[in-house]
C-alpha atoms as a PDB file:
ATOM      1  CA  UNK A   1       0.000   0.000   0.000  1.00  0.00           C
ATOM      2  CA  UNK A   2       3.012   2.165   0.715  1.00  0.00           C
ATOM      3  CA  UNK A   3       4.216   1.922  -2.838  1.00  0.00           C
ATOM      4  CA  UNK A   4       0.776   2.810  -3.929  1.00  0.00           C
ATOM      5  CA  UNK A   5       0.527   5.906  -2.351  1.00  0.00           C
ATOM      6  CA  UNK A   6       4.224   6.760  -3.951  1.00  0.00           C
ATOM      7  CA  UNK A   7       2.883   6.140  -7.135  1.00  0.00           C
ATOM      8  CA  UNK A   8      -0.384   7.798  -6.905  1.00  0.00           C
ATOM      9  CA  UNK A   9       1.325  11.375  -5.514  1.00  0.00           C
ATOM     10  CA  UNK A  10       4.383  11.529  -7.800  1.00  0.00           C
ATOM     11  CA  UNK A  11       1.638  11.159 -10.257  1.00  0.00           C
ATOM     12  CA  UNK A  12      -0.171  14.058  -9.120  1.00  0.00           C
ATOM     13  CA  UNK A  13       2.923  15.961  -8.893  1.00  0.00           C
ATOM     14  CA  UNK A  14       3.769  15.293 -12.174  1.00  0.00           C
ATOM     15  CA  UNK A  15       0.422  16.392 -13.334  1.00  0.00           C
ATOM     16  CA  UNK A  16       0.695  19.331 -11.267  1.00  0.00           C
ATOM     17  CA  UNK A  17       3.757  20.391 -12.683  1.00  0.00           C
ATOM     18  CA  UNK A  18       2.750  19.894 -16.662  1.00  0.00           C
ATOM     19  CA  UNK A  19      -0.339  21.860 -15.914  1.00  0.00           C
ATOM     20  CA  UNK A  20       1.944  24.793 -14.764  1.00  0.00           C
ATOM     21  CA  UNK A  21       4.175  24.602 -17.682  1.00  0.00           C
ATOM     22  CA  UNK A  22       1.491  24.411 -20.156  1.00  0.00           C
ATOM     23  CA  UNK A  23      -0.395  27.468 -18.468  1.00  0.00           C
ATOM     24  CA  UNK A  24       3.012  29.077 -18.275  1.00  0.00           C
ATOM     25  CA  UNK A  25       3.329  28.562 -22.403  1.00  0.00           C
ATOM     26  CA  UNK A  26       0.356  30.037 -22.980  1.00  0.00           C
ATOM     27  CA  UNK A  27       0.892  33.189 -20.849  1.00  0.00           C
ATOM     28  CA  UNK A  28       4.306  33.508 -23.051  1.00  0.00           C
ATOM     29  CA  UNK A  29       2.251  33.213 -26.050  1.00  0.00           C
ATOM     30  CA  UNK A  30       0.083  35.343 -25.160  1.00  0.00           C
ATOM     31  CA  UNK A  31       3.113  38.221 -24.456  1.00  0.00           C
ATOM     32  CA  UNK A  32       4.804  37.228 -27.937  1.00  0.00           C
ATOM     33  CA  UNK A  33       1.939  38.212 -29.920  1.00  0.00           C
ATOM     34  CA  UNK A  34       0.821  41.586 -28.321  1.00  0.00           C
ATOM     35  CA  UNK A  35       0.476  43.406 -31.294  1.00  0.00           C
ATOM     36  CA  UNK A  36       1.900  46.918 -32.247  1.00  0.00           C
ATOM     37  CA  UNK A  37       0.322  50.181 -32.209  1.00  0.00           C
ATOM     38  CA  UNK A  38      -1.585  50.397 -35.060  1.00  0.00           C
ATOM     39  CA  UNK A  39      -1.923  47.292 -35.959  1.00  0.00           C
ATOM     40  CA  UNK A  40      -5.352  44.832 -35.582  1.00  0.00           C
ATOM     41  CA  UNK A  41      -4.664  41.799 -32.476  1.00  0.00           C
ATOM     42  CA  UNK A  42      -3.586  38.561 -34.075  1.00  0.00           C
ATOM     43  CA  UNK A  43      -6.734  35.893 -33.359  1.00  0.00           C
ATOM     44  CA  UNK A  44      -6.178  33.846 -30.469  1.00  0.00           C
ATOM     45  CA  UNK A  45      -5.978  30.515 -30.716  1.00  0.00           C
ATOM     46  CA  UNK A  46      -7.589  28.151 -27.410  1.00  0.00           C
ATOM     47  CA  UNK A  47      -4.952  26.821 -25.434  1.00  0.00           C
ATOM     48  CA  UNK A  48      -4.910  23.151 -26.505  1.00  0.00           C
ATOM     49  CA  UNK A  49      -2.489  21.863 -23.721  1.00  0.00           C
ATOM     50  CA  UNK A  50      -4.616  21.699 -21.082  1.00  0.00           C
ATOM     51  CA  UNK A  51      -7.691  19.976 -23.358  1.00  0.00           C
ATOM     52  CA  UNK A  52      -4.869  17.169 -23.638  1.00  0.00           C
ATOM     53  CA  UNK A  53      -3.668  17.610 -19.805  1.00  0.00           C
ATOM     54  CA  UNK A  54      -7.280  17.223 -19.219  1.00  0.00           C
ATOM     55  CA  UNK A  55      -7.796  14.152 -21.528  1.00  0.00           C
ATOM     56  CA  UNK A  56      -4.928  12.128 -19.775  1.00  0.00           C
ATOM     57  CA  UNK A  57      -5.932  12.532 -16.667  1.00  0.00           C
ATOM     58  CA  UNK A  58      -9.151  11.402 -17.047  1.00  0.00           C
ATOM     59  CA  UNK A  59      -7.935   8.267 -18.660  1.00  0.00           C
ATOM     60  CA  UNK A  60      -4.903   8.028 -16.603  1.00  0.00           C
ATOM     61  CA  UNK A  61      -7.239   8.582 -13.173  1.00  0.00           C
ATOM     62  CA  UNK A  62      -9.871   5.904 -14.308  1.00  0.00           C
ATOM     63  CA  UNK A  63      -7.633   3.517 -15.184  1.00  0.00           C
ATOM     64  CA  UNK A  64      -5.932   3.908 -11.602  1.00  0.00           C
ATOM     65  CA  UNK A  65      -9.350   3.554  -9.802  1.00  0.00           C
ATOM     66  CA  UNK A  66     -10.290   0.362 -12.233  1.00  0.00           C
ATOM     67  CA  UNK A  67      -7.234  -1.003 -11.354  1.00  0.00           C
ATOM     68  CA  UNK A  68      -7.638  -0.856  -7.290  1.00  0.00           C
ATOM     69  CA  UNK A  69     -11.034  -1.484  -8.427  1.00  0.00           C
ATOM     70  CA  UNK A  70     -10.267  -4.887  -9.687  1.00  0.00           C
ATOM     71  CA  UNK A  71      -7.604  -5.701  -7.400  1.00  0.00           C
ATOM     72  CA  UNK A  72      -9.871  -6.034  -4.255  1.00  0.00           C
ATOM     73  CA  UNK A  73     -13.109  -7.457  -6.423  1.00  0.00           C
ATOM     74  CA  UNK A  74     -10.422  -9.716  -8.119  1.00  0.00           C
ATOM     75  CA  UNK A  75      -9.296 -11.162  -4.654  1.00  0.00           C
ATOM     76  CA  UNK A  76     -12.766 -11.619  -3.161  1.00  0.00           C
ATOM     77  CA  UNK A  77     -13.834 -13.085  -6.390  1.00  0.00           C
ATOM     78  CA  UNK A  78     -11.278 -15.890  -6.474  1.00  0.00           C
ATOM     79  CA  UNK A  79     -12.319 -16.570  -2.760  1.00  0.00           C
ATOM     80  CA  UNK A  80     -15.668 -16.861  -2.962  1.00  0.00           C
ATOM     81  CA  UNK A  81     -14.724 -19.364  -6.252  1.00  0.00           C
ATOM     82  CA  UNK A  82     -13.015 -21.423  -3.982  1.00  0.00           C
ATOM     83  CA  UNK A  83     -15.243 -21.794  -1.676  1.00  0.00           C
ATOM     84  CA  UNK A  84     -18.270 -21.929  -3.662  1.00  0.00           C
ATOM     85  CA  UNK A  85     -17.152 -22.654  -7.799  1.00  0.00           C
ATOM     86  CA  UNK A  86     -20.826 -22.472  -9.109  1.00  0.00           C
ATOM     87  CA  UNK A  87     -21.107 -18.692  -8.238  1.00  0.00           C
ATOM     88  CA  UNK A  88     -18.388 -17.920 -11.080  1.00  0.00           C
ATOM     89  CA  UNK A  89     -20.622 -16.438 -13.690  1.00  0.00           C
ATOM     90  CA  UNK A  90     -21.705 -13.694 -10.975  1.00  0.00           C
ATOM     91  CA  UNK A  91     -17.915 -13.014  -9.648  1.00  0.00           C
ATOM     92  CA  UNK A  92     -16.743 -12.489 -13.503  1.00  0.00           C
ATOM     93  CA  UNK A  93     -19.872 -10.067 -13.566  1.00  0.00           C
ATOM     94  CA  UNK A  94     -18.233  -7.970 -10.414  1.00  0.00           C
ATOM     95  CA  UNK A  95     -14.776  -7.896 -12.049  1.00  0.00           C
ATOM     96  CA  UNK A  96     -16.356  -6.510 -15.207  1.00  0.00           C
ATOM     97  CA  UNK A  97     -18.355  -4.049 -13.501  1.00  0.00           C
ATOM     98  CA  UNK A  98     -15.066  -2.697 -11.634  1.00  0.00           C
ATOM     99  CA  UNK A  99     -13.171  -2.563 -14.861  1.00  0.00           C
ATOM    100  CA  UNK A 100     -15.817  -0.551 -16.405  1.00  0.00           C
ATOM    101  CA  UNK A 101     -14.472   2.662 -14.889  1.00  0.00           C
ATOM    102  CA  UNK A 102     -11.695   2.629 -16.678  1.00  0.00           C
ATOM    103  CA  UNK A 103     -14.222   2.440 -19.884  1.00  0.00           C
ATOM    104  CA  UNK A 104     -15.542   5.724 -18.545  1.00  0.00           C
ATOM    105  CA  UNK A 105     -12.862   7.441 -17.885  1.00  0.00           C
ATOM    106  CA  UNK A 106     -11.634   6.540 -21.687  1.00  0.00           C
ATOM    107  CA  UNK A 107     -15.321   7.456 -22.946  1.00  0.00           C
ATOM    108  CA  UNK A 108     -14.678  10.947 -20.955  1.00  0.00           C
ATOM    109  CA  UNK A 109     -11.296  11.589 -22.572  1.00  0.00           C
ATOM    110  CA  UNK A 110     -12.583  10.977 -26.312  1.00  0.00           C
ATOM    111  CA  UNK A 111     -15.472  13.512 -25.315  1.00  0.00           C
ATOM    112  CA  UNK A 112     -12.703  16.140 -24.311  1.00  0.00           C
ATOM    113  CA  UNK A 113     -10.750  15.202 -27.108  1.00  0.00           C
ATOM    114  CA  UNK A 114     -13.553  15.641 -29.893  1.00  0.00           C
ATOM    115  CA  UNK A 115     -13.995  19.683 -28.297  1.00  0.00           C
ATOM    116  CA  UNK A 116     -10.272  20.575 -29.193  1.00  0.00           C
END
């Protein structure tokens, strides 16, 4: 569990951190193309970065969640299949329903994805 909760903040972090440096991007963008006096303001294009940032970390999140998700269903599945093996077809429908987060969070992400 301790490694877990390694993983799960240096991923935040990380997140974190390419959030900053995409808004930071855009701010320097945004400075490069004041315009002159005189002259008409260049269109500004959306900031696409943190669509993207957005899109990953709703698949990335999911997929974490499915994954703890199917770890403790998984385990309770194969021992209530030892105990009682005629109760299979309704542990394989637990698993499934734990992995469909991850679907979700994928379904999500295309959504984001298909505004940029």
């Amino acid at each position: 569990m301790k490694i877990m909760k390694r993983i799960l903040i240096i991923t935040f972090c990380v997140s974190i951190a390419l959030m900053a440096y995409s808004l930071f991007n855009y701010a320097k963008a945004d400075v490069a193309t004041t315009p002159a006096v005189g002259q008409e303001a260049p269109v500004k294009a959306p900031s696409t970065g943190l669509g993207y940032m957005a899109a990953a970390m709703a698949t990335g999140l999911s997929t974490i969640g499915a994954g703890i998700a199917v770890a403790y269903v998984g385990a309770a599945a194969v021992g209530a299949i030892a105990e009682k093996p005629e109760i299979t077809g309704r542990a394989l429908i637990y698993v499934g329903l734990a992995e469909g987060i991850a679907i979700y969070g994928l379904i999500i992400s295309i959504m984001i994805l298909g505004k940029l």
